[in-house]
N, C-alpha and C. Protein backbone atom coordinates (compact mmCIF):
# COMPACT_ATOMS: atom_id res chain seq x y z
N UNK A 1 -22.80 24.05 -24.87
CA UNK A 1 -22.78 25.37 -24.29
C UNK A 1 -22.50 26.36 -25.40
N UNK A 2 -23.51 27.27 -25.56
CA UNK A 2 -22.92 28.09 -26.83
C UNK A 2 -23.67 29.37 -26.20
N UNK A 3 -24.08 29.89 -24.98
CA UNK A 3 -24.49 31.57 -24.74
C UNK A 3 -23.54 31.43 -23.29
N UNK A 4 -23.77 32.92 -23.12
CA UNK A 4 -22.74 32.89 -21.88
C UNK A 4 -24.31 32.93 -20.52
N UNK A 5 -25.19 32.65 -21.03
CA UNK A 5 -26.38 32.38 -20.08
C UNK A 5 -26.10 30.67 -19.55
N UNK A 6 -25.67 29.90 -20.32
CA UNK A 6 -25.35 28.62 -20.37
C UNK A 6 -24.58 28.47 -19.14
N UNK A 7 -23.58 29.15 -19.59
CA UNK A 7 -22.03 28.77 -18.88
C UNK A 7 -22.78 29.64 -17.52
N UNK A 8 -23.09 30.49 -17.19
CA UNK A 8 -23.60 30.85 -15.76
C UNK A 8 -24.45 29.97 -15.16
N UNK A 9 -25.10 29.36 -15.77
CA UNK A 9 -25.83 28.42 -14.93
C UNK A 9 -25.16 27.14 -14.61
N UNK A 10 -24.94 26.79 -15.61
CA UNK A 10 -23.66 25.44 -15.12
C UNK A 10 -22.69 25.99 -14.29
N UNK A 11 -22.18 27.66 -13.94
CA UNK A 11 -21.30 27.73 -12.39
C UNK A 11 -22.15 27.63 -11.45
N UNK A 12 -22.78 27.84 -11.49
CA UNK A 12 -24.45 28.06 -10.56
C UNK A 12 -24.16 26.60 -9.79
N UNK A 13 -24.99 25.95 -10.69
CA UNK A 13 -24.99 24.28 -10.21
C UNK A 13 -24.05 23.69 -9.80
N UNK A 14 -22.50 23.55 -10.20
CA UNK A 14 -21.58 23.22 -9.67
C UNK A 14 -20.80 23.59 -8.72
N UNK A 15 -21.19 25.27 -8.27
CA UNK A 15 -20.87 26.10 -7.47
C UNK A 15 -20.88 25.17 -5.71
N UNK A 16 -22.16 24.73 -5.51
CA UNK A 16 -22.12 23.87 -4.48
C UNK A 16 -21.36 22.48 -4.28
N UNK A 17 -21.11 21.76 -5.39
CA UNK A 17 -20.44 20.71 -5.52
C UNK A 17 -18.76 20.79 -4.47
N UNK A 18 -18.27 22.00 -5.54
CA UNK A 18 -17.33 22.56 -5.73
C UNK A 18 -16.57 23.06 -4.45
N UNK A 19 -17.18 24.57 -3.93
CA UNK A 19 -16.71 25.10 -3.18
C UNK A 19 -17.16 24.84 -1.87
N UNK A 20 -16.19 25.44 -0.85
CA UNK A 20 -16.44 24.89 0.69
C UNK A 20 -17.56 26.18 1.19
N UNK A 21 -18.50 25.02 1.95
CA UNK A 21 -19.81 26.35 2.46
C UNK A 21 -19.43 26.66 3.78
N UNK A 22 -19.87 28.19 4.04
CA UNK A 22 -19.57 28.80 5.50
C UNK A 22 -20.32 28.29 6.07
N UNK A 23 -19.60 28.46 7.31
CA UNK A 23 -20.30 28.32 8.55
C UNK A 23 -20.69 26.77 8.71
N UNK A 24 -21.12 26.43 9.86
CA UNK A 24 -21.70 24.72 9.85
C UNK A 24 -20.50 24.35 10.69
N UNK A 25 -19.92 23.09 10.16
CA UNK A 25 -19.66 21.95 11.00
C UNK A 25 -19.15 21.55 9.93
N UNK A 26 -18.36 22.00 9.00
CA UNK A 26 -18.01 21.53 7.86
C UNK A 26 -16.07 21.94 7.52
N UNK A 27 -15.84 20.19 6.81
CA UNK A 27 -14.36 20.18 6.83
C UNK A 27 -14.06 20.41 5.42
N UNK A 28 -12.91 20.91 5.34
CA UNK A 28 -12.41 21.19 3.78
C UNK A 28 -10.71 19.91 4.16
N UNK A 29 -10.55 19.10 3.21
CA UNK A 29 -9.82 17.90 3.18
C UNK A 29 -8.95 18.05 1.95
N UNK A 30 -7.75 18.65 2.14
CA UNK A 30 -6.41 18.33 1.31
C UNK A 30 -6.11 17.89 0.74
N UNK A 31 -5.24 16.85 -0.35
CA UNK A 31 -4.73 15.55 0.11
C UNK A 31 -3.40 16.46 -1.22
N UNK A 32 -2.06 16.25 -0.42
CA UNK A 32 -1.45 16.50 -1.43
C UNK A 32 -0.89 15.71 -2.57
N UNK A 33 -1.17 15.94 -3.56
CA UNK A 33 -1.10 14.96 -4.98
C UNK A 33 -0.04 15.88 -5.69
N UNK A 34 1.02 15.66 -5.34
CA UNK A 34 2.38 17.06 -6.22
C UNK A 34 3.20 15.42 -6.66
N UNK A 35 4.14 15.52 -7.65
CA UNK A 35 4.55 14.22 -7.70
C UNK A 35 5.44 13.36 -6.48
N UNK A 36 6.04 14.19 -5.50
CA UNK A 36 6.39 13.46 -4.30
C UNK A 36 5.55 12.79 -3.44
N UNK A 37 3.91 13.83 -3.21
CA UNK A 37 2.89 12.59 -2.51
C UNK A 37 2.39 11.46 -3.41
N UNK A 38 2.50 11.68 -4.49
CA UNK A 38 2.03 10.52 -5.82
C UNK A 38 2.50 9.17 -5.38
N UNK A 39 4.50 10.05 -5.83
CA UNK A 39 5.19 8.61 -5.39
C UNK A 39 5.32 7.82 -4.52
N UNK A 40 4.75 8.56 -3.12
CA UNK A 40 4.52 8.26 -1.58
C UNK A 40 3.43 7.39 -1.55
N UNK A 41 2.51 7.38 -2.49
CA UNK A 41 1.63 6.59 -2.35
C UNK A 41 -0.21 7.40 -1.86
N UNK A 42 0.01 8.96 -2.50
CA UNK A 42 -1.49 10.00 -2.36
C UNK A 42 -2.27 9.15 -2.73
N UNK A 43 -2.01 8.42 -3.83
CA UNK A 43 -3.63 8.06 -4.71
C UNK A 43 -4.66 6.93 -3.93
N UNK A 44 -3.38 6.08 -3.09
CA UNK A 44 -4.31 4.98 -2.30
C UNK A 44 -4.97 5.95 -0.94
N UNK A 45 -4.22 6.75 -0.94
CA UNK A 45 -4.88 7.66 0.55
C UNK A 45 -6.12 8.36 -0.28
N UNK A 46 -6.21 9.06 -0.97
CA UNK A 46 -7.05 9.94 -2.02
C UNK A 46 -8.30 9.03 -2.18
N UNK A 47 -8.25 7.37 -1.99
CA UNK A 47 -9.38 6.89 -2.64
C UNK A 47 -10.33 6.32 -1.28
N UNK A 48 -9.26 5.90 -1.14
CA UNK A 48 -9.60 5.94 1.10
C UNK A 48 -10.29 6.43 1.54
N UNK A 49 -10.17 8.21 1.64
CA UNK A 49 -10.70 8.89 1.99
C UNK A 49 -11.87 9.17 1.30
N UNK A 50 -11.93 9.15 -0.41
CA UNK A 50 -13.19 9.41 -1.10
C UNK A 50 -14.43 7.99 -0.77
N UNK A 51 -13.68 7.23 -0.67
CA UNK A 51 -14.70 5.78 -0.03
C UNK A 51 -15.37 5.59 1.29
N UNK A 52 -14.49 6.26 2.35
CA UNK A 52 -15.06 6.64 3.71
C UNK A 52 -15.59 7.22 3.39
N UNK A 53 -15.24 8.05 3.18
CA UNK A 53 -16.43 9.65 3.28
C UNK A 53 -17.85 8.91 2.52
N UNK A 54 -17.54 8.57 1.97
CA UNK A 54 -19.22 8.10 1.02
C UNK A 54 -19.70 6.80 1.77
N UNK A 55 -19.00 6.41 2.05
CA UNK A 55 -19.47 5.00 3.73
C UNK A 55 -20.07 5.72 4.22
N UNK A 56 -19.99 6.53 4.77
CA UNK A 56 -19.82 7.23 6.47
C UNK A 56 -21.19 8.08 5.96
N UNK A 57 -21.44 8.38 4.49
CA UNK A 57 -22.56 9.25 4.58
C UNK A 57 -21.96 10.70 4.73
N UNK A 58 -20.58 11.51 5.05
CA UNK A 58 -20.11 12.49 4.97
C UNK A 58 -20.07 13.59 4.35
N UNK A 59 -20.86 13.19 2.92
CA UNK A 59 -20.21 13.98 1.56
C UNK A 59 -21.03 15.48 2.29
N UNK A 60 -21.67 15.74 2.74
CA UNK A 60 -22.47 17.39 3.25
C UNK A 60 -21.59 18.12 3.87
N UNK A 61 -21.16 16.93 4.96
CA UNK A 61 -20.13 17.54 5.50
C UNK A 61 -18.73 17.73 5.38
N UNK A 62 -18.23 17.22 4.95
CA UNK A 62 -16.67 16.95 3.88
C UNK A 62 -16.60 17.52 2.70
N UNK A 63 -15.81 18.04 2.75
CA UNK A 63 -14.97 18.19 1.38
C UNK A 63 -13.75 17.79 0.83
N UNK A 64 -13.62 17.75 -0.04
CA UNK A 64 -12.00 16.65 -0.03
C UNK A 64 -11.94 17.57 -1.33
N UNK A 65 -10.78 17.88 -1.77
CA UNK A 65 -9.69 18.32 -2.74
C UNK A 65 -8.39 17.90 -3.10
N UNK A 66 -8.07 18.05 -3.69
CA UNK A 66 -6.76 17.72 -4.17
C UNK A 66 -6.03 18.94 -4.12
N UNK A 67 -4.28 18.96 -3.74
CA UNK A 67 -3.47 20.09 -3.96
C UNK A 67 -2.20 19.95 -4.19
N UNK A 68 -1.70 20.74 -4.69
CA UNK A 68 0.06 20.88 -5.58
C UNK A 68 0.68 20.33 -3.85
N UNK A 69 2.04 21.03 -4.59
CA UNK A 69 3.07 20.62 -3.38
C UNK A 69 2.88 21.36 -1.75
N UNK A 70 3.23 20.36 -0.51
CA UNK A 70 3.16 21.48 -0.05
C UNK A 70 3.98 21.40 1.07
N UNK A 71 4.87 20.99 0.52
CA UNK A 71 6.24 21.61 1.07
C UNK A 71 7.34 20.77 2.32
N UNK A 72 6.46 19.51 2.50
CA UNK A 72 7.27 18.78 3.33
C UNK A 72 7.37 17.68 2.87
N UNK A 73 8.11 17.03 1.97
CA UNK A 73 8.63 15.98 0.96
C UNK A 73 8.48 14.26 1.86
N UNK A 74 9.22 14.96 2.77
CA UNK A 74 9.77 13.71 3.55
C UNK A 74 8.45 13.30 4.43
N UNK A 75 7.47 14.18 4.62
CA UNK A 75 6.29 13.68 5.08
C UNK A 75 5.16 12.87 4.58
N UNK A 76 5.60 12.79 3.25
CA UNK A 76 4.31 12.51 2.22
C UNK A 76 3.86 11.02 2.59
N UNK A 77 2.78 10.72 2.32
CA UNK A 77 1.60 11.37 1.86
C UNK A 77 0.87 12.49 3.09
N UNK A 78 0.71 13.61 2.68
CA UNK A 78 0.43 14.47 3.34
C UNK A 78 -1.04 15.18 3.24
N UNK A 79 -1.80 15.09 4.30
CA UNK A 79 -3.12 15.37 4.34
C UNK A 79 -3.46 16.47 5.25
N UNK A 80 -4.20 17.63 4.74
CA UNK A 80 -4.45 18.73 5.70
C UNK A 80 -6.13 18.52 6.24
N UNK A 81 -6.49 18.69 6.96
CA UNK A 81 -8.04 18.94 7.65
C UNK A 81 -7.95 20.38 8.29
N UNK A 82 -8.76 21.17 6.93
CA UNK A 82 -9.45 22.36 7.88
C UNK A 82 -11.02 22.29 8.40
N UNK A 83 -10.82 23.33 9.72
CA UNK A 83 -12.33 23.32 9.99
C UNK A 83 -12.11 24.88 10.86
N UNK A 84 -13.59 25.49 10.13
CA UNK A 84 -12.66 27.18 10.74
C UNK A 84 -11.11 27.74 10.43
N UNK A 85 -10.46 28.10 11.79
CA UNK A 85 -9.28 28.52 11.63
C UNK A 85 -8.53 27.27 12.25
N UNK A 86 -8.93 26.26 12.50
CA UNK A 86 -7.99 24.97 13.01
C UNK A 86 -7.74 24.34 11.42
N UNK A 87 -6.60 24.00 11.89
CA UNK A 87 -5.68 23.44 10.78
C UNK A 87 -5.04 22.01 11.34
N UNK A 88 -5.21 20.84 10.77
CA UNK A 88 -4.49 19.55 10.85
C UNK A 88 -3.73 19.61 10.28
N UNK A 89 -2.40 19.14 10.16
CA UNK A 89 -1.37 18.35 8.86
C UNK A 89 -1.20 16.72 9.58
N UNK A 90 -1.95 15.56 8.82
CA UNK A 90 -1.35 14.61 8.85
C UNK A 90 -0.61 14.27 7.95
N UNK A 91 0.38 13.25 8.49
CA UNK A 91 1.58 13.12 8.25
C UNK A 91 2.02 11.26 7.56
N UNK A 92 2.58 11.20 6.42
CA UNK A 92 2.85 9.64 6.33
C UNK A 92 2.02 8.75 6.38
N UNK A 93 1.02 9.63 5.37
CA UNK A 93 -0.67 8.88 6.20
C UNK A 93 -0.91 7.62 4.47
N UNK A 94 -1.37 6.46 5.25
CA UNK A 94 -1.78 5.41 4.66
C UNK A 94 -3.05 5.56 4.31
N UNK A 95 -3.44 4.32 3.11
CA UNK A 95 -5.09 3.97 3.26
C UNK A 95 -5.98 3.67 4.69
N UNK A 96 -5.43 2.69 5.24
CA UNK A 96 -5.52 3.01 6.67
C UNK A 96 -5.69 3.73 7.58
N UNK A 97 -4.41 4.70 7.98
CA UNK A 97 -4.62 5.09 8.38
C UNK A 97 -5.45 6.52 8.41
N UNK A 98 -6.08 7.10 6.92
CA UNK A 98 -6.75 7.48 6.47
C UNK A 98 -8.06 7.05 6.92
N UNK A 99 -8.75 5.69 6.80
CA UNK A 99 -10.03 5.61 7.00
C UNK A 99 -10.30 6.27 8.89
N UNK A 100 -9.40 5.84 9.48
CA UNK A 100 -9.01 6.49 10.97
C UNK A 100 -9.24 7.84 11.10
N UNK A 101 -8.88 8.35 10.32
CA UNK A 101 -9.13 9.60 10.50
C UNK A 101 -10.14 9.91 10.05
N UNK A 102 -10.79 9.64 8.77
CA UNK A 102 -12.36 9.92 9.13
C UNK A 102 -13.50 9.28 9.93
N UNK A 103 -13.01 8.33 10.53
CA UNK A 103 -14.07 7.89 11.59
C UNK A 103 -13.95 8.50 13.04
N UNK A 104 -13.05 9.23 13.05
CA UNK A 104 -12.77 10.30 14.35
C UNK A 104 -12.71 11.02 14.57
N UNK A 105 -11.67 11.88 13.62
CA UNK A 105 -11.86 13.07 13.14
C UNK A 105 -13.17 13.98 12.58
N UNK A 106 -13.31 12.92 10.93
CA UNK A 106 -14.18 13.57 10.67
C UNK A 106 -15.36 13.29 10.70
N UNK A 107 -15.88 12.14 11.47
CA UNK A 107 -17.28 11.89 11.74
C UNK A 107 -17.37 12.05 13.28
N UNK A 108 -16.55 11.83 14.01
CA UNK A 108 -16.72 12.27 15.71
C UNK A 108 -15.77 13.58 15.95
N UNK A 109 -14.95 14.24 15.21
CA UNK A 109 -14.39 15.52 15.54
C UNK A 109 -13.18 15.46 16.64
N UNK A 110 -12.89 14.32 16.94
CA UNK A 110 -11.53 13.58 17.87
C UNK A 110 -10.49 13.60 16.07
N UNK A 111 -9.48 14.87 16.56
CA UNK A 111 -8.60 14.62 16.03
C UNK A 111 -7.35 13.06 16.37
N UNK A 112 -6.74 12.96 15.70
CA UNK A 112 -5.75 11.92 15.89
C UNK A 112 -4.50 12.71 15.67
N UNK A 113 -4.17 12.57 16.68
CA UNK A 113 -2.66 13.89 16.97
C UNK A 113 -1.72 13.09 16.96
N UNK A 114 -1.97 11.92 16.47
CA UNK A 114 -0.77 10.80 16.38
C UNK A 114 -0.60 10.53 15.15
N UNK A 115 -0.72 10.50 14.24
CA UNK A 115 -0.79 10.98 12.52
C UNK A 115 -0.47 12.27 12.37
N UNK A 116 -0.39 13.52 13.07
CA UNK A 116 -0.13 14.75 12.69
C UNK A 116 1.41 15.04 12.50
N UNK A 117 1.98 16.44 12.25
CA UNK A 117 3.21 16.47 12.17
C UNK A 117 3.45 17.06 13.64
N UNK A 118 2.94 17.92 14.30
CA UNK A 118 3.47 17.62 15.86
C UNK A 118 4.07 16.62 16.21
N UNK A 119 3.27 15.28 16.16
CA UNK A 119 4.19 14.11 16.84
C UNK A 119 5.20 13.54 16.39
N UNK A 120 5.67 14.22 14.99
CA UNK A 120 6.71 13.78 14.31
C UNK A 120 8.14 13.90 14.86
């Protein structure tokens, strides 16, 4: 990369990778990785979810990210699902019980309110 014509086109292209698209039927996926979900065990949930999702054929519709702390320690591993203005927080969530949630959640749209922090 050596013009700034370069570097615009490579945001260009990655622009879709990257960011969450409006509108649709489309989830933006959390997973908090701060060093308390680490030690909780994020990374086996983190790979879970990146392996379903690519099972399932999801990746159009999914998005998955990674994020700092967020704020409930004792919950970790802690996973958010947005879609619109609905907001999930699951809660203490496994590899397991991770793949669960995208076969319901995010491929049939049946949240699991039994993983969330409500039922906590």
């Amino acid at each position: 990369m050596k013009t700034l014509a370069e570097l615009s086109a490579i945001r260009e292209r990655m622009k879709s990778k990257v960011s969450v698209r409006e509108g649709g039927n489309e989830y933006l996926v959390k997973v908090g990785m701060a060093t308390c979900g680490i030690a909780a065990g994020a990374r086996p949930v983190m790979s879970a979810l990146l392996d379903e999702v690519s099972a399932q054929h999801l990746e159009e519709t999914v998005h998955v990210s990674q994020t700092g702390c967020i704020g409930i320690c004792q919950y970790e591993p802690v996973v958010e699902v947005f879609k619109g203005d609905e907001k999930f927080t699951y809660v203490k969530m496994t590899p397991e019980k991770m793949k669960e949630v995208v076969d319901s959640h995010l491929k049939d749209g049946k949240p699991l309110y039994q993983y969330t922090i409500g039922s906590m």
